[in-house]
C-alpha atoms as a PDB file:
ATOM      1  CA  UNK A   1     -11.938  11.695  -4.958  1.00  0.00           C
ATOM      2  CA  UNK A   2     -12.394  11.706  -8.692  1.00  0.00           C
ATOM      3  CA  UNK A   3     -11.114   8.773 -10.751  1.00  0.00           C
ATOM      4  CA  UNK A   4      -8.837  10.499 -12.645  1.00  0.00           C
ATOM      5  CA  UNK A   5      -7.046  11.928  -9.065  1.00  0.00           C
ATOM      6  CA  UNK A   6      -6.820   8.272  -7.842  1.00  0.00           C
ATOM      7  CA  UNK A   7      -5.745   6.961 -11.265  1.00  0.00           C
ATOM      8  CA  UNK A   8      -3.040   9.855 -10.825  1.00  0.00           C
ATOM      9  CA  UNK A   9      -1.776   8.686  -7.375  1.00  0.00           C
ATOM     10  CA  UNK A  10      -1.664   4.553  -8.163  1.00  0.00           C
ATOM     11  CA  UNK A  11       1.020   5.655 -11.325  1.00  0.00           C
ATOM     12  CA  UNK A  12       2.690   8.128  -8.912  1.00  0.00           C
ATOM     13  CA  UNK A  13       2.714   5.408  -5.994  1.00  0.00           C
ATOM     14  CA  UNK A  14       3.891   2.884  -8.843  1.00  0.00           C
ATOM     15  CA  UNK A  15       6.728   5.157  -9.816  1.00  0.00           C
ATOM     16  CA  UNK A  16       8.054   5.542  -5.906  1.00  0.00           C
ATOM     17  CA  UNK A  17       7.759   1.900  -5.692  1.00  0.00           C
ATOM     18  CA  UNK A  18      10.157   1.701  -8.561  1.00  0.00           C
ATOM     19  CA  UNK A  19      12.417   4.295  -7.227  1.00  0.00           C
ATOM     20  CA  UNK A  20      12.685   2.617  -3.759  1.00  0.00           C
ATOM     21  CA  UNK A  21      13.148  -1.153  -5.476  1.00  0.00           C
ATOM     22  CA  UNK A  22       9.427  -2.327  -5.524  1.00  0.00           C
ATOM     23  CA  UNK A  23       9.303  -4.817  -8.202  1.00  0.00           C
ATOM     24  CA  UNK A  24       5.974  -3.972  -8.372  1.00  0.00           C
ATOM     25  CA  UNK A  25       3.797  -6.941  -8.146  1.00  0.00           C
ATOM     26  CA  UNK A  26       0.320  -6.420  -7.991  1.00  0.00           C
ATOM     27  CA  UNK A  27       0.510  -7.713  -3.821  1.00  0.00           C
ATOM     28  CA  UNK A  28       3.306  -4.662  -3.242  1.00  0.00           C
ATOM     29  CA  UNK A  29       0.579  -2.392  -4.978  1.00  0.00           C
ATOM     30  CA  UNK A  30      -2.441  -3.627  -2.958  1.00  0.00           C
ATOM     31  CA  UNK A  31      -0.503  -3.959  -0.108  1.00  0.00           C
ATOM     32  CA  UNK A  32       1.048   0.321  -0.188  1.00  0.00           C
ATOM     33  CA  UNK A  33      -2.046   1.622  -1.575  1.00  0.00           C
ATOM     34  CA  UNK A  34      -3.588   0.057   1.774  1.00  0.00           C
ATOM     35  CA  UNK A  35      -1.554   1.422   3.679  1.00  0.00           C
ATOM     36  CA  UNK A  36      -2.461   4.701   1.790  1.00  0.00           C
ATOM     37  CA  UNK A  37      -5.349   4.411   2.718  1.00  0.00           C
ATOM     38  CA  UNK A  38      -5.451   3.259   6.679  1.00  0.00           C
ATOM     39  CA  UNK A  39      -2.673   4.724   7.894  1.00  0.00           C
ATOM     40  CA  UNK A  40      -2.090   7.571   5.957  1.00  0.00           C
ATOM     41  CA  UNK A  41      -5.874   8.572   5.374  1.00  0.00           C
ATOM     42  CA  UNK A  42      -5.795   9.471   1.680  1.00  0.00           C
ATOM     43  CA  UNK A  43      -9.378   8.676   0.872  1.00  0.00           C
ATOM     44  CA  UNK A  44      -8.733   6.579  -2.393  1.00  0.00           C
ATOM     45  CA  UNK A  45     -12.025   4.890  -2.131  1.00  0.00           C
ATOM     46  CA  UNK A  46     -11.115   1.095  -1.971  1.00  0.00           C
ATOM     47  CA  UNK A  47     -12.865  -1.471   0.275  1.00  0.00           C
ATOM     48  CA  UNK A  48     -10.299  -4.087   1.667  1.00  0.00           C
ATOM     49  CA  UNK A  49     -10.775  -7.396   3.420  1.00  0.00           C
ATOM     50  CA  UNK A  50      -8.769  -9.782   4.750  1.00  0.00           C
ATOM     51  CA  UNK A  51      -7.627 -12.174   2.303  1.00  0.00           C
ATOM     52  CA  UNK A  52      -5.020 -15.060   1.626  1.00  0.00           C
ATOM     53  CA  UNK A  53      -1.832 -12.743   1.719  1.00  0.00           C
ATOM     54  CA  UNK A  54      -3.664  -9.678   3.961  1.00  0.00           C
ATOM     55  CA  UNK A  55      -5.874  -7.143   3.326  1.00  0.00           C
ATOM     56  CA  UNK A  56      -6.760  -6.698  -0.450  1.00  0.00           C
ATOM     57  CA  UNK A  57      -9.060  -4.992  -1.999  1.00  0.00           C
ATOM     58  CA  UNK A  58     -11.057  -6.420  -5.710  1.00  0.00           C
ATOM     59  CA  UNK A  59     -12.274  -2.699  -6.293  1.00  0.00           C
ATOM     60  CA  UNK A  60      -8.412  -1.828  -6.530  1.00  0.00           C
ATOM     61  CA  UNK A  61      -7.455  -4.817  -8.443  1.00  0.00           C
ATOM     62  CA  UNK A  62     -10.211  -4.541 -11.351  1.00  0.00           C
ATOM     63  CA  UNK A  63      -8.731  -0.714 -11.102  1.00  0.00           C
ATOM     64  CA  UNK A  64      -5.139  -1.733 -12.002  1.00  0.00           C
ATOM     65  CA  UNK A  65      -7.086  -4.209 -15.408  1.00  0.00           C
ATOM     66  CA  UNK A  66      -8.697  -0.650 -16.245  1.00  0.00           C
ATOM     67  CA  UNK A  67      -5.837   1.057 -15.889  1.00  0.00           C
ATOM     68  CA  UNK A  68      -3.816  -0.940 -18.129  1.00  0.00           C
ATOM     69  CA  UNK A  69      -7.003  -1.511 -20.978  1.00  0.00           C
ATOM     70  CA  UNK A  70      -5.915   2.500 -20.863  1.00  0.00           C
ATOM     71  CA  UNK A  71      -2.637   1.919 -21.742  1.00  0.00           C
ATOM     72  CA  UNK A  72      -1.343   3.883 -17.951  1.00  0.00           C
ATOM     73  CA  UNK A  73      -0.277   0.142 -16.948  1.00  0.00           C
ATOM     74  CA  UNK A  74       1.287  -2.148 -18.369  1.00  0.00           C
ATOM     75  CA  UNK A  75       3.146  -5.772 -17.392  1.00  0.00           C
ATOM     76  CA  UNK A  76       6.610  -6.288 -17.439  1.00  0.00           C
ATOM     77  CA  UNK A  77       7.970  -9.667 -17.208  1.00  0.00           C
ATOM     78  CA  UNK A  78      10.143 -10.446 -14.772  1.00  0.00           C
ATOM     79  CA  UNK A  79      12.678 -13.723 -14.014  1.00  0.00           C
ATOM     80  CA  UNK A  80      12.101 -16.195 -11.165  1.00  0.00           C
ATOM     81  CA  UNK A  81      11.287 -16.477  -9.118  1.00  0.00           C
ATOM     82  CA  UNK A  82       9.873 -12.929  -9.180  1.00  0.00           C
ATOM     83  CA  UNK A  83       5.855 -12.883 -10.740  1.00  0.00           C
ATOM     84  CA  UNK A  84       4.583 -10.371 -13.255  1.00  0.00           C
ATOM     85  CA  UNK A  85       5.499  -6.416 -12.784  1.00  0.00           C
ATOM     86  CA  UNK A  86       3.469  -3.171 -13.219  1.00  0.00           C
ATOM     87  CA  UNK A  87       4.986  -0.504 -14.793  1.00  0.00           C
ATOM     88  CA  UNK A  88       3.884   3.002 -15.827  1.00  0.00           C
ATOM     89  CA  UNK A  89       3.523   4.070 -19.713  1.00  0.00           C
ATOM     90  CA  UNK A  90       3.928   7.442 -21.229  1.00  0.00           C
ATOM     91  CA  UNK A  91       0.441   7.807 -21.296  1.00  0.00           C
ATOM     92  CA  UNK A  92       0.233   8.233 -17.646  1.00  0.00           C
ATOM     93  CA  UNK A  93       3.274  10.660 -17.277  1.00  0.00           C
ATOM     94  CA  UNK A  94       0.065  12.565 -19.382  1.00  0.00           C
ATOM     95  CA  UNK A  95      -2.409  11.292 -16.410  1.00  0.00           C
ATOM     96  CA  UNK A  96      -0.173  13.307 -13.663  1.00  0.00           C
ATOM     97  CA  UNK A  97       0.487  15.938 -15.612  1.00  0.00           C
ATOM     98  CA  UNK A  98      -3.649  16.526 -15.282  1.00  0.00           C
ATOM     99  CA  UNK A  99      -3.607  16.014 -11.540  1.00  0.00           C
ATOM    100  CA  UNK A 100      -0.621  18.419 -10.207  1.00  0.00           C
ATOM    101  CA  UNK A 101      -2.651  19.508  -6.912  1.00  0.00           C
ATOM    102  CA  UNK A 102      -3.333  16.367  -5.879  1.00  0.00           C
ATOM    103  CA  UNK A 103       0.101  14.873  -6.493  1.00  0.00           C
ATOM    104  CA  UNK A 104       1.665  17.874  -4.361  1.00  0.00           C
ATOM    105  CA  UNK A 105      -0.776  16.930  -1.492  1.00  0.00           C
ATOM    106  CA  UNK A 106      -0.136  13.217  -1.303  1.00  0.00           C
ATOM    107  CA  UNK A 107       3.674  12.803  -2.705  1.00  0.00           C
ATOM    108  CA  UNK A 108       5.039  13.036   1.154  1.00  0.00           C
ATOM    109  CA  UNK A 109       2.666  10.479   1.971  1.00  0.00           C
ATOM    110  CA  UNK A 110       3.344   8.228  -1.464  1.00  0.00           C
ATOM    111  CA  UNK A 111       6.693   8.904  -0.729  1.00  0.00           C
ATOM    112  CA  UNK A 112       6.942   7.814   2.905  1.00  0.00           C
ATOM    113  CA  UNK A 113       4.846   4.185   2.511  1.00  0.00           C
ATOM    114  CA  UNK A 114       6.817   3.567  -1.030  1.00  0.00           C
ATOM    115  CA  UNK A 115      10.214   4.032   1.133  1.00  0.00           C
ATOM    116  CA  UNK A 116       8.791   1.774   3.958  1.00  0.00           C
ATOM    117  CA  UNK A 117       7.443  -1.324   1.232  1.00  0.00           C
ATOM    118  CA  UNK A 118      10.126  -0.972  -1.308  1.00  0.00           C
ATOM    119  CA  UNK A 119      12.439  -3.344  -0.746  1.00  0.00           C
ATOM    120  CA  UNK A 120      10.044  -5.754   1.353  1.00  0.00           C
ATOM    121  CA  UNK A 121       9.158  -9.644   0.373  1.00  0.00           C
ATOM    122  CA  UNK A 122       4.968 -10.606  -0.084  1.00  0.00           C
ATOM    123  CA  UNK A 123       5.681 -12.397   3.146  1.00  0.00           C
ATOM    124  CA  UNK A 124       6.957  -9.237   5.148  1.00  0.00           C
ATOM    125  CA  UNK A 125       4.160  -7.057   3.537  1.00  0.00           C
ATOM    126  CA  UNK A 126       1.917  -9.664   4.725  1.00  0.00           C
ATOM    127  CA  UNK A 127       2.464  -9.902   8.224  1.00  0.00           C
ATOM    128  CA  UNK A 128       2.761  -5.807   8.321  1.00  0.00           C
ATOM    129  CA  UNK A 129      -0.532  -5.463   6.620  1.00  0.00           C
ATOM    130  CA  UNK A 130      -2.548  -7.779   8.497  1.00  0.00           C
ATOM    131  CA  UNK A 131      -0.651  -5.771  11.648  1.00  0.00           C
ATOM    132  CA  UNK A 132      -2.694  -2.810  10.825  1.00  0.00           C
ATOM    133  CA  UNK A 133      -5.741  -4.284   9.365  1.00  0.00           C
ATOM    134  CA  UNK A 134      -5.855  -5.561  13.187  1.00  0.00           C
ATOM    135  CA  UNK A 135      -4.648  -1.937  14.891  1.00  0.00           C
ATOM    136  CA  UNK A 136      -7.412  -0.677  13.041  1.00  0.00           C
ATOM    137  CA  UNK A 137      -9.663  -3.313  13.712  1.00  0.00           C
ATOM    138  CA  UNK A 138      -9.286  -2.973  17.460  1.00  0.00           C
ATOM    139  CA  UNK A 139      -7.419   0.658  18.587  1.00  0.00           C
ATOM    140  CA  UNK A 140      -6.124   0.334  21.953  1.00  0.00           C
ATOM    141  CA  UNK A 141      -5.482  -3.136  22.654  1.00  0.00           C
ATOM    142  CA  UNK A 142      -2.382  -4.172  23.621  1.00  0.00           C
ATOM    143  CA  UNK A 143       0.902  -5.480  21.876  1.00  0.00           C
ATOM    144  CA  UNK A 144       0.320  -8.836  22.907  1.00  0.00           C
ATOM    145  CA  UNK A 145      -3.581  -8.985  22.502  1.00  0.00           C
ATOM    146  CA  UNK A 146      -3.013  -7.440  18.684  1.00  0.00           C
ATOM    147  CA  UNK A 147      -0.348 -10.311  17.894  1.00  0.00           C
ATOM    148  CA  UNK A 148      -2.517 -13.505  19.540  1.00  0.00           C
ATOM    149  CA  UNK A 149      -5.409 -11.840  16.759  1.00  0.00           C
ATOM    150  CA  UNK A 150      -2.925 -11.976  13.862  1.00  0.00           C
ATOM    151  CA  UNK A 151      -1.960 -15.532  14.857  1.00  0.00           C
ATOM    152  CA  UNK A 152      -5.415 -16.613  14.729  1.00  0.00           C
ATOM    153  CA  UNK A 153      -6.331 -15.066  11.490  1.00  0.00           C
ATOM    154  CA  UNK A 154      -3.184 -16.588  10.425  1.00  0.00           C
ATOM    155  CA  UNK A 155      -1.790 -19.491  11.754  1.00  0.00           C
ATOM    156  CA  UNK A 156       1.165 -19.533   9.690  1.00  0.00           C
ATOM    157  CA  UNK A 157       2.302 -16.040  11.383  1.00  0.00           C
ATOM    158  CA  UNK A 158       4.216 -17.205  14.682  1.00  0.00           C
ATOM    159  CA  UNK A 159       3.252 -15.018  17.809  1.00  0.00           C
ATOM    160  CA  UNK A 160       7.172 -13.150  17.539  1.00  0.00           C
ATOM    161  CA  UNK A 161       6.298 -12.370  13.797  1.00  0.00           C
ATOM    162  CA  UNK A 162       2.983 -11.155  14.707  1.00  0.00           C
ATOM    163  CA  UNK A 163       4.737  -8.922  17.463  1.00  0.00           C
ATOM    164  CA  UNK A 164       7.542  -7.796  15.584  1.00  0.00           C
ATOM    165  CA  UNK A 165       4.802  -6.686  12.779  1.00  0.00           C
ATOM    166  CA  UNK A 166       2.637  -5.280  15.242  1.00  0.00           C
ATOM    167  CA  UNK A 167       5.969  -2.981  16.641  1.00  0.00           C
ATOM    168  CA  UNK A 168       6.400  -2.112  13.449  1.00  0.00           C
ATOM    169  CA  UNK A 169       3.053  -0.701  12.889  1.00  0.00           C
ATOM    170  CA  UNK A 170       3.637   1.110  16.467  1.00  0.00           C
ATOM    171  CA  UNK A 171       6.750   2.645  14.538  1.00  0.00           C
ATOM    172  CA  UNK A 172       5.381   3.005  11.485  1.00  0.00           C
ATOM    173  CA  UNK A 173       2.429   5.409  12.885  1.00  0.00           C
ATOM    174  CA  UNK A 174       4.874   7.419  15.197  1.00  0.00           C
ATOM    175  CA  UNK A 175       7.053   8.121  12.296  1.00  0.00           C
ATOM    176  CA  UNK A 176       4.038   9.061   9.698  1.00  0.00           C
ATOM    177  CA  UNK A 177       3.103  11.153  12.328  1.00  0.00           C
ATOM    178  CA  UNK A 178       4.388  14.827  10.376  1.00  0.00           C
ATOM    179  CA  UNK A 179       3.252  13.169   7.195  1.00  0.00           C
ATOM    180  CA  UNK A 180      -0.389  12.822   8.080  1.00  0.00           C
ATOM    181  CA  UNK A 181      -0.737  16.025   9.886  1.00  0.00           C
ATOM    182  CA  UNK A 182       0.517  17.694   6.611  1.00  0.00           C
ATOM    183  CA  UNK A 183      -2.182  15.938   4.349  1.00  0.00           C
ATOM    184  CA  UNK A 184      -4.754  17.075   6.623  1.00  0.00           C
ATOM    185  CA  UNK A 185      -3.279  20.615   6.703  1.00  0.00           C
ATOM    186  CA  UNK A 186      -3.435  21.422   2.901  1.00  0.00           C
END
């Protein structure tokens, strides 16, 4: 994928964040555009691994300090206890207007993780994260063999989170399901 075509779909994933209640912190970024990524199979480009608060990627992150050197980015302060925001500029209303194809391909996918993280605490996107970092890690295992592995890569994750998260991912797949089929269709 060409740089300007990912560029194109962080603002357009930035703006769904927005419109589902995201405040957009740069964790609720890494965090959906991972999910992009491994679940959704949108080939962005970005090499993740597992960090303090989940999978992350330092590609993606020195891509979001570009982006907003190039005035598509920019912060937005927000109160507490809530951290700095992203937000989009008019300049990158300009960016998608460049990349029409590939917005049409990937807004139901955009669409469907923005819905899903919206509204969700670091802590939540965490433990949902790290769920599929593991699924993907290790297809196949079972539900309770996937949550002992998220406990142990973090041991502040009790083994109900980790299952809960891990059923959620189980979810999460069955109801991307149409989604990714129609990415892979076009």
């Amino acid at each position: 994928m060409k740089q300007i075509q990912r560029d194109g779909l962080l603002v357009e994933l930035i703006d769904e964040l927005t419109n589902y209640g995201s405040w957009c912190g740069e964790t609720h970024i890494q965090k959906a555009t991972y999910f992009l990524e491994a679940m959704m199979g949108i080939p962005l480009g970005f090499p993740y691994v597992l960090y303090k608060h989940g999978p992350f990627s330092f590609d993606l992150s020195d891509e979001l300090a570009s982006m907003r050197a190039d005035a598509l980015l920019e912060w937005e302060i927000k109160p507490e206890p809530y951290g700095n925001a992203l937000k989009t500029t008019n300049v990158s209303a300009g960016l998608k207007a460049r990349v029409p194809r590939t917005l049409a391909r990937y807004l139901p996918a955009i669409s469907f993780v923005a819905e899903k993280f919206g509204t969700r605490g670091v802590k939540d996107l965490e433990k949902i994260s790290t769920a599929l970092y593991v699924t993907n890690e290790a297809p196949g295992r079972g539900c309770e063999a996937m949550a002992q592995r998220i406990t142990e890569l973090k041991p502040h994750i009790t083994l109900e989170e980790a299952k809960e998260a891990v059923c959620f991912i189980d979810e999460m797949f069955r109801e991307a399901e149409p989604v990714i089929r129609e990415i892979g269709e076009t």
